[in-house]
C-alpha atoms as a PDB file:
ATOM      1  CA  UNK A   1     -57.065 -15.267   0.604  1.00  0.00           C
ATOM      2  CA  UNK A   2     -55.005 -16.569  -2.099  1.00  0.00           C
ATOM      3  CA  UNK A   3     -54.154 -12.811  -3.461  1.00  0.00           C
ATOM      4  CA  UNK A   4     -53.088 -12.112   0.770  1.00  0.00           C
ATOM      5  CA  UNK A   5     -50.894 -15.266   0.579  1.00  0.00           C
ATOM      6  CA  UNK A   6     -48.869 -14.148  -2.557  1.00  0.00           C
ATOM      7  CA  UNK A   7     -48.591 -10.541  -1.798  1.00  0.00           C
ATOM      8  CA  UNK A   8     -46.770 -11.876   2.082  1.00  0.00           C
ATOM      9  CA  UNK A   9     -44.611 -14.133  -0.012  1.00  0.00           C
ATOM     10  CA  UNK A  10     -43.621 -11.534  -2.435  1.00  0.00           C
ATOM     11  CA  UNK A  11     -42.839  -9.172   0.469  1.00  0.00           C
ATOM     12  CA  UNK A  12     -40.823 -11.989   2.288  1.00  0.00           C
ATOM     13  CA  UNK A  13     -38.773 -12.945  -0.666  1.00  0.00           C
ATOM     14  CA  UNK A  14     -38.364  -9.098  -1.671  1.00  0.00           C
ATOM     15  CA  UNK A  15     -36.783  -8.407   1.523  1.00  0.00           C
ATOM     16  CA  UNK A  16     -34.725 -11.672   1.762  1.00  0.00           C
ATOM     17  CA  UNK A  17     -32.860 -10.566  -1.300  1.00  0.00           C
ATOM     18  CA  UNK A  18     -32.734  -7.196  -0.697  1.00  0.00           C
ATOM     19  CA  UNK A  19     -31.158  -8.077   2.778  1.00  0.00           C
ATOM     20  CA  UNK A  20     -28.461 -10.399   0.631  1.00  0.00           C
ATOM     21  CA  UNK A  21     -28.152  -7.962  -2.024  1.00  0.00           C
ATOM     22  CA  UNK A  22     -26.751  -4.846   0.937  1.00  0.00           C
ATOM     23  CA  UNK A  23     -24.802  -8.084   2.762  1.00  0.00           C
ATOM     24  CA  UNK A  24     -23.219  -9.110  -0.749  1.00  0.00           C
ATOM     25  CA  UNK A  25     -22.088  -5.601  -1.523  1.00  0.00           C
ATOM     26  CA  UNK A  26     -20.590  -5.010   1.692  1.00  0.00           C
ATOM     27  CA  UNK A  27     -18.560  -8.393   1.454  1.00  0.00           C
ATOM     28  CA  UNK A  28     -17.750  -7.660  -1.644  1.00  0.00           C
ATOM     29  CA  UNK A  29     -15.257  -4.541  -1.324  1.00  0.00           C
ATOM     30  CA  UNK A  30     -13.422  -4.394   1.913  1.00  0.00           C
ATOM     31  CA  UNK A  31     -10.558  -1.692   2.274  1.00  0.00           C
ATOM     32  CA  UNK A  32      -7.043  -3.429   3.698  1.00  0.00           C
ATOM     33  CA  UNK A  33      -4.767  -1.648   6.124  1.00  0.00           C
ATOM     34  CA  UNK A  34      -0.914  -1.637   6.129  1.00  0.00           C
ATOM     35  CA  UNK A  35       1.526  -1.318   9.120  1.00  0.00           C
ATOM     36  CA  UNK A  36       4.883  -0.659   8.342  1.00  0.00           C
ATOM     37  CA  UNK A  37       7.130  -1.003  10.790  1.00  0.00           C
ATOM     38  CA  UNK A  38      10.961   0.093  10.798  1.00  0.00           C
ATOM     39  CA  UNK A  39      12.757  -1.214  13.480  1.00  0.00           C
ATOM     40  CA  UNK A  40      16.561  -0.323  14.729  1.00  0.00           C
ATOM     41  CA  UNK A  41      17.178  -3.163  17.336  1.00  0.00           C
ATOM     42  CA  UNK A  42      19.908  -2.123  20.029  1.00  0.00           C
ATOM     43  CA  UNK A  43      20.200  -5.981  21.135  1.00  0.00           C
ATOM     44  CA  UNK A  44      18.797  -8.508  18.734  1.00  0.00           C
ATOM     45  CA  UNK A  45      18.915 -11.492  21.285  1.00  0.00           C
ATOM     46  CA  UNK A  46      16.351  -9.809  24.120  1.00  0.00           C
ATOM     47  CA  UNK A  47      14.595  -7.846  21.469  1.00  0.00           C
ATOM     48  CA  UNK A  48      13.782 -11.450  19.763  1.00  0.00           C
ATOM     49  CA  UNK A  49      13.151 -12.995  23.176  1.00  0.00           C
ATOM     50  CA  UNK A  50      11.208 -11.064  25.402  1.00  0.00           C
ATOM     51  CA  UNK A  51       9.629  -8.797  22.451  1.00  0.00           C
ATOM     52  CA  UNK A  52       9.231 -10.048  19.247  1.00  0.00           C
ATOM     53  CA  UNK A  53       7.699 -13.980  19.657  1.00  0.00           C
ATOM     54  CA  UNK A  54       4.962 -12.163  22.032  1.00  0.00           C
ATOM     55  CA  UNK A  55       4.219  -9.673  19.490  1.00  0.00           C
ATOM     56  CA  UNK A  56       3.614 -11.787  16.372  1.00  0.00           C
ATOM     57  CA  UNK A  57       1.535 -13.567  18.940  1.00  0.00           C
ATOM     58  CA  UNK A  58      -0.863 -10.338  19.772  1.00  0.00           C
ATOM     59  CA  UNK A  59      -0.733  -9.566  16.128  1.00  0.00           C
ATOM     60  CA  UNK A  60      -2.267 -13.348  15.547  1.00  0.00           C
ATOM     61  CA  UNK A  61      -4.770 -12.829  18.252  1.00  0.00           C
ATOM     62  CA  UNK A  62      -6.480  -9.517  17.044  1.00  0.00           C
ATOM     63  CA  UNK A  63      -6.888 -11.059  13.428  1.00  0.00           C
ATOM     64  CA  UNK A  64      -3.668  -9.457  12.110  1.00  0.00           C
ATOM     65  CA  UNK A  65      -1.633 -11.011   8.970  1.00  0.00           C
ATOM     66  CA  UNK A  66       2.105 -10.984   8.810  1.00  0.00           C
ATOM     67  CA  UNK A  67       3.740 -10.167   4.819  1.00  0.00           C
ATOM     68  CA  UNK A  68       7.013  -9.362   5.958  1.00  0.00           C
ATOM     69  CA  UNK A  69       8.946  -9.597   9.060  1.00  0.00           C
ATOM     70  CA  UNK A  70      12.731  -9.494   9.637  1.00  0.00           C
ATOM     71  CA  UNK A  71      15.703  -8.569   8.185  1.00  0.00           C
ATOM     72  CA  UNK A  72      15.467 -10.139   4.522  1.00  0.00           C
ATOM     73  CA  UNK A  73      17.220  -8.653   1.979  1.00  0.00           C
ATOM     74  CA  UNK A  74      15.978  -4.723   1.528  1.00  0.00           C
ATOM     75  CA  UNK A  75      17.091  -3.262  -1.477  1.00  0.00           C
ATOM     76  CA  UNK A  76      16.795   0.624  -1.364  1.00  0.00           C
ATOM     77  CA  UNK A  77      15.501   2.302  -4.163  1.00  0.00           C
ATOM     78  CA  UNK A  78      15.407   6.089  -3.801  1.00  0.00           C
ATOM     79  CA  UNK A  79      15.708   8.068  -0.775  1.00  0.00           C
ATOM     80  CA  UNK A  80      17.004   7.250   3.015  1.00  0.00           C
ATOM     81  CA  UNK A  81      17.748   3.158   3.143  1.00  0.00           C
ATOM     82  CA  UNK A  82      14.876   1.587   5.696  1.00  0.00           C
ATOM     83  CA  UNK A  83      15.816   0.681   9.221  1.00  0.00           C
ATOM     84  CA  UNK A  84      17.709  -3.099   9.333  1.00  0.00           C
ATOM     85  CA  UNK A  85      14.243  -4.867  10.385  1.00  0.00           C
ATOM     86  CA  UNK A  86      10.968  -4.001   8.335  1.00  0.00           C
ATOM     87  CA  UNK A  87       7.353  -5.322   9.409  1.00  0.00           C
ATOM     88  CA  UNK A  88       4.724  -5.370   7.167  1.00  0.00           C
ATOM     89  CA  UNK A  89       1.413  -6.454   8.806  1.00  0.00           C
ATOM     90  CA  UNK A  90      -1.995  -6.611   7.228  1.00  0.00           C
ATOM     91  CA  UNK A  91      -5.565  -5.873   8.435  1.00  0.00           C
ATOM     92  CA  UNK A  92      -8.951  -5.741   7.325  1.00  0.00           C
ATOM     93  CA  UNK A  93      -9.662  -2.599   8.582  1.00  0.00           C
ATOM     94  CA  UNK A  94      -8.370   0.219   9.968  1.00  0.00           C
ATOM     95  CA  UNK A  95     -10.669  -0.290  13.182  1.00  0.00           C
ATOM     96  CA  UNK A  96      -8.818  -3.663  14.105  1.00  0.00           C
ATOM     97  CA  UNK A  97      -5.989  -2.643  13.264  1.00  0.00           C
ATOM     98  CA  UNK A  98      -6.349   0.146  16.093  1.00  0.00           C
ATOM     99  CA  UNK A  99      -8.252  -2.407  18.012  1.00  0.00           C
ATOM    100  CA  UNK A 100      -4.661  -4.265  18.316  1.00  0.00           C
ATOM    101  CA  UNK A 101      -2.336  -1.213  18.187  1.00  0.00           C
ATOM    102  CA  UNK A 102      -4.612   0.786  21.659  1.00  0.00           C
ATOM    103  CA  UNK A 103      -4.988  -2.650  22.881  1.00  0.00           C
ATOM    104  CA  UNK A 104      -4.013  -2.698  26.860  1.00  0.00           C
ATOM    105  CA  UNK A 105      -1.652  -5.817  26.271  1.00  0.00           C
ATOM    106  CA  UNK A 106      -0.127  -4.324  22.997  1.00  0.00           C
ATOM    107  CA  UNK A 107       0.356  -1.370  25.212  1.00  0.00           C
ATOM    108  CA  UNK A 108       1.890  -3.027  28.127  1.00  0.00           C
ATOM    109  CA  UNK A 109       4.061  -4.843  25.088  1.00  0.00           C
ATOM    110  CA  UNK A 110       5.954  -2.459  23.625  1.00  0.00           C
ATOM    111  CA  UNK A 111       7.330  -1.234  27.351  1.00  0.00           C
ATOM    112  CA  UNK A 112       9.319  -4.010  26.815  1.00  0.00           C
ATOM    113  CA  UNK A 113      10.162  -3.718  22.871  1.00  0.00           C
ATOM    114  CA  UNK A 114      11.257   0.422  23.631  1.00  0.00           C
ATOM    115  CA  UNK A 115      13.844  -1.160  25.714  1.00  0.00           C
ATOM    116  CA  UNK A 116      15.694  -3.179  23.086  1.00  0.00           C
ATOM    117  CA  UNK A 117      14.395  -0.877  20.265  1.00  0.00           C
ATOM    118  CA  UNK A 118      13.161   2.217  18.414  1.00  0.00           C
ATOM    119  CA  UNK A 119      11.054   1.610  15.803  1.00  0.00           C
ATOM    120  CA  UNK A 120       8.849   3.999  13.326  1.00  0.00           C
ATOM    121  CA  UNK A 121       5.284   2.534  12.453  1.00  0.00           C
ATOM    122  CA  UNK A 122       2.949   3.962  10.265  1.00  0.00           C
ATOM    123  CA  UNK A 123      -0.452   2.671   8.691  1.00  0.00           C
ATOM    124  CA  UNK A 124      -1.894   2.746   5.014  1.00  0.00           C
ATOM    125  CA  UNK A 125      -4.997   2.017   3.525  1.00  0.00           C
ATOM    126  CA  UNK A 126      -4.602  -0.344   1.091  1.00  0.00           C
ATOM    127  CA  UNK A 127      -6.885   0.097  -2.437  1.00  0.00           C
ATOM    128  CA  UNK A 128     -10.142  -1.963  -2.250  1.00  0.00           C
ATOM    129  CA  UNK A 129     -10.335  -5.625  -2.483  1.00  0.00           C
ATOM    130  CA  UNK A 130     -13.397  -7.763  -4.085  1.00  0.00           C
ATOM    131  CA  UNK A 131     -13.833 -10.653  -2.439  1.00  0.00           C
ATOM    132  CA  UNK A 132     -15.200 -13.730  -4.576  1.00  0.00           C
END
């Protein structure tokens, strides 16, 4: 019975750390996504009232991360100069990032931000992260 009783264990414990070994790797490497928005505003004030406060909110609420938002200093480098207002919002995966983007309240959203502006949005995949 002994020889039963370490054979179970050493099946158990195999398959513990096999199971933390496949959860480790796949928390270890995780692939970023990118939207880059350029945005030509018609009128500032009711674009920044009625459009922008609510969207930084949505963003927030589907896990997304602001890096840049406004119109800080750009400083054009080659090619056409950007819009006046670039967005630069970060997810951790392309699948909530379209999880906020198709989303019926993001949707309903920019009915109101098409009114104050015209904007050009794209998404990247960003190079693979490790996380420690």
């Amino acid at each position: 019975m002994g020889t039963n009783y370490k054979l179970a264990l050493a099946l158990i414990v195999s398959a513990v750390t096999f199971g933390a070994a496949v959860q480790g790797l796949h928390a270890q490497v995780s692939t970023p996504v990118y939207v880059i928005e350029e945005i030509d505003v018609s009128n500032l004030d009711s674009y920044l009232k009625e459009y922008a406060v609510k969207s930084l909110a949505l963003v927030n609420k589907f896990g997304g991360r602001r890096l840049v938002i406004g119109s800080g200093k750009i400083t054009p480098i080659e090619g056409d100069r950007p819009k006046a207002r670039v967005v630069v919002l970060q997810w951790e995966s392309m699948e909530k990032m379209q999880a906020w983007f198709n989303s019926p309240a993001n949707q309903e959203l920019r009915k109101i931000g098409d009114q104050y502006a015209k904007f050009r949005i794209f998404a990247v995949e960003g190079l693979p992260l490790k996380s420690n």
